[in-house]
Protein backbone atom coordinates (compact mmCIF):
# COMPACT_ATOMS: atom_id res chain seq x y z
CA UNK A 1 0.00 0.00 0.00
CA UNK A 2 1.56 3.62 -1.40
CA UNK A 3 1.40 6.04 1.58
CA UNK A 4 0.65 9.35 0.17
CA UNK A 5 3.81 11.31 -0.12
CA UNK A 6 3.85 14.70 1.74
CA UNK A 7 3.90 18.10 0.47
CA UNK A 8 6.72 19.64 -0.34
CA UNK A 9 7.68 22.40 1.98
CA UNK A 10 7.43 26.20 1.25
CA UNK A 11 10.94 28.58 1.07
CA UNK A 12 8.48 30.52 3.78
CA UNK A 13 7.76 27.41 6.03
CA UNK A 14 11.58 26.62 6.09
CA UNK A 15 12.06 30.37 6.95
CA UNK A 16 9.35 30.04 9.60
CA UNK A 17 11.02 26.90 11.16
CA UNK A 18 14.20 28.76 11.43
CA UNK A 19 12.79 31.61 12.84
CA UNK A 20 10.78 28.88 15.55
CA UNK A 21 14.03 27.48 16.60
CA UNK A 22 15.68 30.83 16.56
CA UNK A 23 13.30 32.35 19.20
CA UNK A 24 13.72 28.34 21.02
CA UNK A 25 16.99 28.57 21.56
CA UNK A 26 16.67 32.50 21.96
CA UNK A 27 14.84 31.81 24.99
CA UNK A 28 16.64 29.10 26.55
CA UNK A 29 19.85 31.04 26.17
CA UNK A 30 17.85 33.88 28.18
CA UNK A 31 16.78 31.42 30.67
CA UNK A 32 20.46 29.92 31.01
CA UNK A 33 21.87 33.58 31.87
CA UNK A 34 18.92 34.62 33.99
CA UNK A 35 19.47 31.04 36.15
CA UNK A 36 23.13 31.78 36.29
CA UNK A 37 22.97 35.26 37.33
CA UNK A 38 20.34 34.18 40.30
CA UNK A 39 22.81 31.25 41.04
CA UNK A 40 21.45 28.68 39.64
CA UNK A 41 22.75 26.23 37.18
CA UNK A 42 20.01 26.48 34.16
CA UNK A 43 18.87 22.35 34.74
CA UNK A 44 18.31 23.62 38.46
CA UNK A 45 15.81 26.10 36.96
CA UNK A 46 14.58 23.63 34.89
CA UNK A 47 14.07 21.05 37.88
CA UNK A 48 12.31 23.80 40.12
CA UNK A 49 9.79 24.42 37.40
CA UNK A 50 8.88 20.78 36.59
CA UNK A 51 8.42 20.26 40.13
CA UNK A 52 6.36 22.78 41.14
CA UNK A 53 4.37 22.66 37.74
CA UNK A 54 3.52 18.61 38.14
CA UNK A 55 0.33 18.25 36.90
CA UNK A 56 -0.10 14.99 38.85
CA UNK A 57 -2.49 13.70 41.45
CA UNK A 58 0.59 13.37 43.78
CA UNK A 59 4.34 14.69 43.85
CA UNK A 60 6.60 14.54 41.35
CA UNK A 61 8.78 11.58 41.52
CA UNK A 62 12.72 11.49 40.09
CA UNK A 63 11.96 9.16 36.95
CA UNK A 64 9.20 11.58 36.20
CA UNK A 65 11.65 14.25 36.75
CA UNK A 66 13.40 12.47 34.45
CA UNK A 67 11.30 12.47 31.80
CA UNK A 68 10.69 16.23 32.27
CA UNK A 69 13.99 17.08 31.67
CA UNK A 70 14.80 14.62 29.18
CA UNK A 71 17.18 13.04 30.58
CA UNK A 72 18.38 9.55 32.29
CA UNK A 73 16.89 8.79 36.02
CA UNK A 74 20.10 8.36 37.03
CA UNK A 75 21.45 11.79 35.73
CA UNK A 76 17.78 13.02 37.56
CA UNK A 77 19.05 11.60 41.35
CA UNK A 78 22.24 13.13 40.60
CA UNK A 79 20.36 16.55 40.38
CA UNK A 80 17.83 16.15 42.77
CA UNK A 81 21.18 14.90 45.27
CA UNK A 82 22.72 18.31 44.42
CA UNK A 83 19.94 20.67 44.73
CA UNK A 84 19.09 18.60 48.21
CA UNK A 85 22.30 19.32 49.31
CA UNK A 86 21.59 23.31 47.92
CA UNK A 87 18.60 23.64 50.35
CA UNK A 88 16.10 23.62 46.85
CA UNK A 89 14.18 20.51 47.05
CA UNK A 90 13.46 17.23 49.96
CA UNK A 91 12.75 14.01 49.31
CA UNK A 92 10.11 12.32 51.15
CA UNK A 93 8.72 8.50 51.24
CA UNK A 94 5.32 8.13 49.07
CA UNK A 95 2.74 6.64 51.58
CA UNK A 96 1.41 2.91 49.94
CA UNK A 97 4.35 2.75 47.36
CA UNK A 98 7.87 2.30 48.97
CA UNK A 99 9.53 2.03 45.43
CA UNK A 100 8.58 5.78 44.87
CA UNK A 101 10.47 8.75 46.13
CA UNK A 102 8.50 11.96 45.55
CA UNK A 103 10.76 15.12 45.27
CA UNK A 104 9.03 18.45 47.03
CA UNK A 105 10.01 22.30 46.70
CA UNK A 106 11.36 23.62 50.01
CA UNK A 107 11.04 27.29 50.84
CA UNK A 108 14.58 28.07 49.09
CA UNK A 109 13.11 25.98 46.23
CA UNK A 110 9.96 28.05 46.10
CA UNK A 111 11.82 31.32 46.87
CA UNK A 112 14.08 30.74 43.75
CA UNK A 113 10.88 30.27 41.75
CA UNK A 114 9.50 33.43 42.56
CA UNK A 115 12.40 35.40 41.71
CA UNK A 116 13.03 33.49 38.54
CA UNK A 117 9.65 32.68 37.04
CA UNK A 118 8.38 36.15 36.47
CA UNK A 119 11.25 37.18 34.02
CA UNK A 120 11.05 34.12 31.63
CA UNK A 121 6.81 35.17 31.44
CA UNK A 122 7.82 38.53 31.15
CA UNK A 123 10.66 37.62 28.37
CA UNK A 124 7.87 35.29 26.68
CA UNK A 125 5.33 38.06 26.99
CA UNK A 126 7.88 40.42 24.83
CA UNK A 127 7.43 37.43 22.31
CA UNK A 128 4.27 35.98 22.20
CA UNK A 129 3.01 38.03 19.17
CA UNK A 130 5.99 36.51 17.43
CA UNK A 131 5.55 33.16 18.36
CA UNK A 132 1.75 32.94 17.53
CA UNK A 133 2.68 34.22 13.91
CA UNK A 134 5.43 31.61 13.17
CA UNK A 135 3.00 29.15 14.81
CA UNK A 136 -0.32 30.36 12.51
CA UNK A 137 2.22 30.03 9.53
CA UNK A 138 3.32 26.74 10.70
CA UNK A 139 -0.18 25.39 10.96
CA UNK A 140 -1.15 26.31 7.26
CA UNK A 141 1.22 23.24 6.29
CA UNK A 142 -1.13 20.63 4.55
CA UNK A 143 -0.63 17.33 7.03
């Protein structure tokens, strides 16, 4: 069976995705500085947010963590054993599950948020008319 073949891709769409990952890495270059110059390392940042923003019924745990940050659960314990020992985050036992270790915010954790979190909306703010048009043009491509 033929699978129909795709459309070919407009000089503007490539020029769109370029712009995309442009702004992407823009912003994560913004983040990276704004972490560093709080004291942070940018993953740290990255940890705090995943953390806090856990959609789940019940803490965050590290191989979730994990998959937040795209990385290995391993490489996730290593992080969550350094910003322990930074005062950002606690473990604590998961009550009915003994193989789960949920990682919680503590009032550092939470405090670094709070300075941190308003300058990345603010810095996506700035963007989000931007964003929205390379994501409009984006969306015209025939699927």
């Amino acid at each position: 069976m033929d699978s129909p073949q795709a459309p070919p891709v407009t000089l503007e769409q490539y020029r769109a995705l370029a712009a995309f990952r442009h702004q992407l890495r823009r912003f994560l270059a913004f983040s990276s500085r704004e972490a560093e110059a709080a004291g942070y390392a940018p993953q740290q940042y990255q940890a705090l947010l995943a953390i806090k923003g856990h959609a789940g019924d019940r803490p965050i745990s590290i191989g979730e963590l994990a998959d937040q940050l795209l990385v290995r659960q391993h490489s996730a314990a290593e992080l969550v054993n350094r910003m322990q020992a930074a005062g950002l985050v606690r473990r604590a036992a998961t009550p009915g599950d003994a193989r789960r270790v949920a990682v919680l915010l503590t009032d550092q954790g939470e405090e670094a948020l709070r300075r941190l979190a308003p300058t990345h909306l603010r810095e996506l703010t700035q963007n989000e008319g931007f964003v929205a048009r390379l994501l409009a043009l984006l969306n015209t491509m025939p699927s």
